[in-house]
Protein backbone atom coordinates (compact mmCIF):
# COMPACT_ATOMS: atom_id res chain seq x y z
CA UNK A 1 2.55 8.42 -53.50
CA UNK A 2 -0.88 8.38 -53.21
CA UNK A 3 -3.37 9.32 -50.30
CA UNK A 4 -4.13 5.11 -49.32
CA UNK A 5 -0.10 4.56 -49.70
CA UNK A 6 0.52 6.83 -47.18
CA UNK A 7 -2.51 5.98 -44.84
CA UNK A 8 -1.03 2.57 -45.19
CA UNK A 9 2.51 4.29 -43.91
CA UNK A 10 1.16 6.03 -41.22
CA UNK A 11 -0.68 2.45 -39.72
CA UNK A 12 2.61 1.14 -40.18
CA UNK A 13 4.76 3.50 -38.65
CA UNK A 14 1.93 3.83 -35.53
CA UNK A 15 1.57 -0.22 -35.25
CA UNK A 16 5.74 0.01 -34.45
CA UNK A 17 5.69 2.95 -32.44
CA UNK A 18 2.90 1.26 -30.28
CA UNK A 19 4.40 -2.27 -30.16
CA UNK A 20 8.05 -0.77 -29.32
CA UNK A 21 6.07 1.70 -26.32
CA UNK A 22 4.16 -1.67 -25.42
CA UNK A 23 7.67 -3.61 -24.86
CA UNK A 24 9.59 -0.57 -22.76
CA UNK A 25 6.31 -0.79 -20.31
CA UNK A 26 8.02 -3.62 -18.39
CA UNK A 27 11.11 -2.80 -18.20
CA UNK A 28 9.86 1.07 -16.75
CA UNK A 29 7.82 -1.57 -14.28
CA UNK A 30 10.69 -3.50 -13.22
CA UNK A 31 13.18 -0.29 -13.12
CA UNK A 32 10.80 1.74 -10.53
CA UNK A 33 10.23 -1.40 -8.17
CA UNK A 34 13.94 -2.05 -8.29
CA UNK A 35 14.96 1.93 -7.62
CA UNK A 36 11.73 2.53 -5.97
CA UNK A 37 8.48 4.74 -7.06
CA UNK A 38 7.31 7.59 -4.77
CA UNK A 39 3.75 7.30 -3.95
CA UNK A 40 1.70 10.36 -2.34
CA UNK A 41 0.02 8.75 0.97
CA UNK A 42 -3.49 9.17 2.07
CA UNK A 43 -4.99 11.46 4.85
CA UNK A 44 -8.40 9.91 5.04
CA UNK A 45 -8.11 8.49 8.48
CA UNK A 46 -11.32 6.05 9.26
CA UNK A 47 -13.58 7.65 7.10
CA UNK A 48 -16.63 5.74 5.29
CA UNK A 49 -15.73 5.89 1.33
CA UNK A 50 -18.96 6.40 -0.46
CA UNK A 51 -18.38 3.71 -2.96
CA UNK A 52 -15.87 1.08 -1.70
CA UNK A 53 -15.48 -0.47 -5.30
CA UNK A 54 -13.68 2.65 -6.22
CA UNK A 55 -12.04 3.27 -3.35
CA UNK A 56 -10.18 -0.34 -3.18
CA UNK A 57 -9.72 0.60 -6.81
CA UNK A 58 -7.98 4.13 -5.81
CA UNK A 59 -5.94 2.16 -3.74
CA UNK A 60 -4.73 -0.22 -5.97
CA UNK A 61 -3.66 2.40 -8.45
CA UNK A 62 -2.13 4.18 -5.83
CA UNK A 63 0.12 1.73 -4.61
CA UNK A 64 0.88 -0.86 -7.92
CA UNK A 65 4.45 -1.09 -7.99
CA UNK A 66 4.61 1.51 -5.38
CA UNK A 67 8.54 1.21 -2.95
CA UNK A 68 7.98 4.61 -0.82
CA UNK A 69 4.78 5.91 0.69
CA UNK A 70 5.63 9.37 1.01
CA UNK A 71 2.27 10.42 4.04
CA UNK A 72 0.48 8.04 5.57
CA UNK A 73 -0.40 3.99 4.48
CA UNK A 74 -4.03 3.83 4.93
CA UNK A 75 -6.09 0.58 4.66
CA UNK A 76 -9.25 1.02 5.12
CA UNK A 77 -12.88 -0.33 4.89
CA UNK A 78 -12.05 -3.22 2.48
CA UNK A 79 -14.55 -5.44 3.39
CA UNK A 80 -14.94 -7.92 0.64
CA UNK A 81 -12.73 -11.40 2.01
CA UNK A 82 -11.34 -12.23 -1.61
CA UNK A 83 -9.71 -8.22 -2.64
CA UNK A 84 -6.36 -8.78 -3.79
CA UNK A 85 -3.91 -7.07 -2.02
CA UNK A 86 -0.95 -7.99 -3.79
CA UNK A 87 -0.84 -4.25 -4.86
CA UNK A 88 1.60 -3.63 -1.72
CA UNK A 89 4.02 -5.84 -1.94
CA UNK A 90 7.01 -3.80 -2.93
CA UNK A 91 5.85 -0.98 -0.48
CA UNK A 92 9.81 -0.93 1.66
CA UNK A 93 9.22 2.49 3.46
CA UNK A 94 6.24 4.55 4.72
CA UNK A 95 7.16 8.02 6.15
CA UNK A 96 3.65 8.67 8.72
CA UNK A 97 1.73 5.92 9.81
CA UNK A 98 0.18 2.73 8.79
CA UNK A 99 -3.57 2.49 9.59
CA UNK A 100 -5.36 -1.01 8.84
CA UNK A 101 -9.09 -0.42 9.74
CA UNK A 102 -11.74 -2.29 8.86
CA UNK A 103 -10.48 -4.92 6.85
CA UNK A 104 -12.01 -8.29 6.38
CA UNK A 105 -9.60 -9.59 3.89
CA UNK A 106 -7.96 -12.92 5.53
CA UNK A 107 -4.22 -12.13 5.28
CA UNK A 108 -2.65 -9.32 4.78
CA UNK A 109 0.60 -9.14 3.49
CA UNK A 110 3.25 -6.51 3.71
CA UNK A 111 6.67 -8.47 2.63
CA UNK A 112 8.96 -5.76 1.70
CA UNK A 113 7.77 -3.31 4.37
CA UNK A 114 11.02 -2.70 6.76
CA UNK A 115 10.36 1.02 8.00
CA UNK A 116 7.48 3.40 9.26
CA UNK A 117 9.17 6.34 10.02
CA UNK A 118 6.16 8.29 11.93
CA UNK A 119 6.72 11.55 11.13
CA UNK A 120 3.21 11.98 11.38
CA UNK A 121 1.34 9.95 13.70
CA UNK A 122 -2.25 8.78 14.43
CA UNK A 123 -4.33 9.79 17.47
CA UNK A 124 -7.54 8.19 19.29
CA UNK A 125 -9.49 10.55 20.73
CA UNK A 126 -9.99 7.98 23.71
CA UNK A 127 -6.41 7.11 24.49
CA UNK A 128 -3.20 9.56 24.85
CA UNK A 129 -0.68 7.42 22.60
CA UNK A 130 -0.04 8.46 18.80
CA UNK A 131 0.57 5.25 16.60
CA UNK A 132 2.96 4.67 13.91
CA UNK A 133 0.93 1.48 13.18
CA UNK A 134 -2.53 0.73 14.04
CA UNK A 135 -4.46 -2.14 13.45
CA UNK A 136 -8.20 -1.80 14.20
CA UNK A 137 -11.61 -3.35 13.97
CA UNK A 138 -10.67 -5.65 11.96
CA UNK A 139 -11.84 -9.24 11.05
CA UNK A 140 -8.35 -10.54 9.43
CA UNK A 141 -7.06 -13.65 10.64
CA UNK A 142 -2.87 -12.91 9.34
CA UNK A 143 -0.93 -9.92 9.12
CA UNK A 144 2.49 -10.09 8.01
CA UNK A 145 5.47 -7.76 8.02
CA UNK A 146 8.46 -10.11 7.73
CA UNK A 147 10.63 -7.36 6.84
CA UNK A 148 9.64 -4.83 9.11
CA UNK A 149 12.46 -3.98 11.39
CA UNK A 150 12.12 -0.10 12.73
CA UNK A 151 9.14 2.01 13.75
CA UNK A 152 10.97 5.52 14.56
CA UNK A 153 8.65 7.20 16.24
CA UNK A 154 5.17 6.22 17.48
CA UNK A 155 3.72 3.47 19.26
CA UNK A 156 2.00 0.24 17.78
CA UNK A 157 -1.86 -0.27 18.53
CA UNK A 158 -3.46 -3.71 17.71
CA UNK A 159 -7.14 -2.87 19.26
CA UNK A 160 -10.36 -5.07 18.70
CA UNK A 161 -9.38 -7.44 16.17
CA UNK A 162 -11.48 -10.50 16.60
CA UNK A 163 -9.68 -13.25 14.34
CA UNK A 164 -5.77 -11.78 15.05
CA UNK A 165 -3.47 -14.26 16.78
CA UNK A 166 -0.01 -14.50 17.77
CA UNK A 167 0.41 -10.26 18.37
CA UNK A 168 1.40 -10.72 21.86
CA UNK A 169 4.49 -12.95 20.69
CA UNK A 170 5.80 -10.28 18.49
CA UNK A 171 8.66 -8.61 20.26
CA UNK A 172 7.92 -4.41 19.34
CA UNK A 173 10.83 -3.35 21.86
CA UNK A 174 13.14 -4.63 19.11
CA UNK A 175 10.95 -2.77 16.39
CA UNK A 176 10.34 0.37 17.91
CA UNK A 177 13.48 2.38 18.23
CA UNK A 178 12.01 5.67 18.91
């Protein structure tokens, strides 16, 4: 065999390898969102990223096809009205807190979120409660947690968000069961 028959060979062989690799990618997708894929949480609190292109883009890695949030579920400074936030839509279980700050996207949507577990908790340094969720200084208009049936420890804090309706109608006694 000469040297352009095997060079031909090795494209070959590499062109299936690839395409076979290429159609196991989806099924690898579909396997962690149904058995769930442990993502690392965030500790940032309300801090201003220094390029909020990359941050949003951070995020997105973070949590694509993302089912457990092992930390904290941070959200924010995403400013920009159209960001896609489809990214957390499999997210089922946080273990700290959620934190939505910021955030001037229109609806937010959490559909698969059912438990914040609060084993660590966030702290104002102007009130004495420690939330489990906190929603803050935002401009959204929706935020939805259909799903979302226990908080385990920690309060809930919707403060000074200026388009938000309809919080006061949510019942958190049935939600909060620590």
């Amino acid at each position: 065999m000469n040297s352009s028959h095997i060079f031909i060979l090795l494209v070959a062989t590499f062109a299936s390898f690839s395409a076979s690799q290429a159609l196991e990618r989806p099924k690898e997708r579909d396997s962690n969102v149904r058995h769930g894929k442990i993502c690392i949480g965030t500790n940032g609190r309300m801090s201003v990223p220094s390029n909020r292109e990359h941050h949003y883009r951070n995020l997105r890695d973070r949590y694509t096809n993302c089912t457990y949030v092992d930390g904290n579920l941070e959200l924010t400074w995403l400013q920009d009205e159209n960001l896609d936030l489809s990214f957390l839509e499999h997210i089922r279980e946080v273990t700290g807190y959620v934190l939505i700050s910021h955030v001037d996207v229109r609806r937010i949507i959490l559909p698969s979120l059912q438990i914040v577990r609060g084993r660590t908790l966030f702290k104002l340094t102007v009130q004495d409660d420690e939330f489990a969720l906190i929603v803050t200084l935002s401009k959204m208009h929706n935020l939805e947690m259909p799903a979302l049936r226990d908080i385990l420890r920690g309060s809930v804090g919707i403060l000074n968000n200026y388009n938000l309706c309809h919080i006061k109608t949510i019942q958190w006694d049935e939600i909060i069961t620590g």
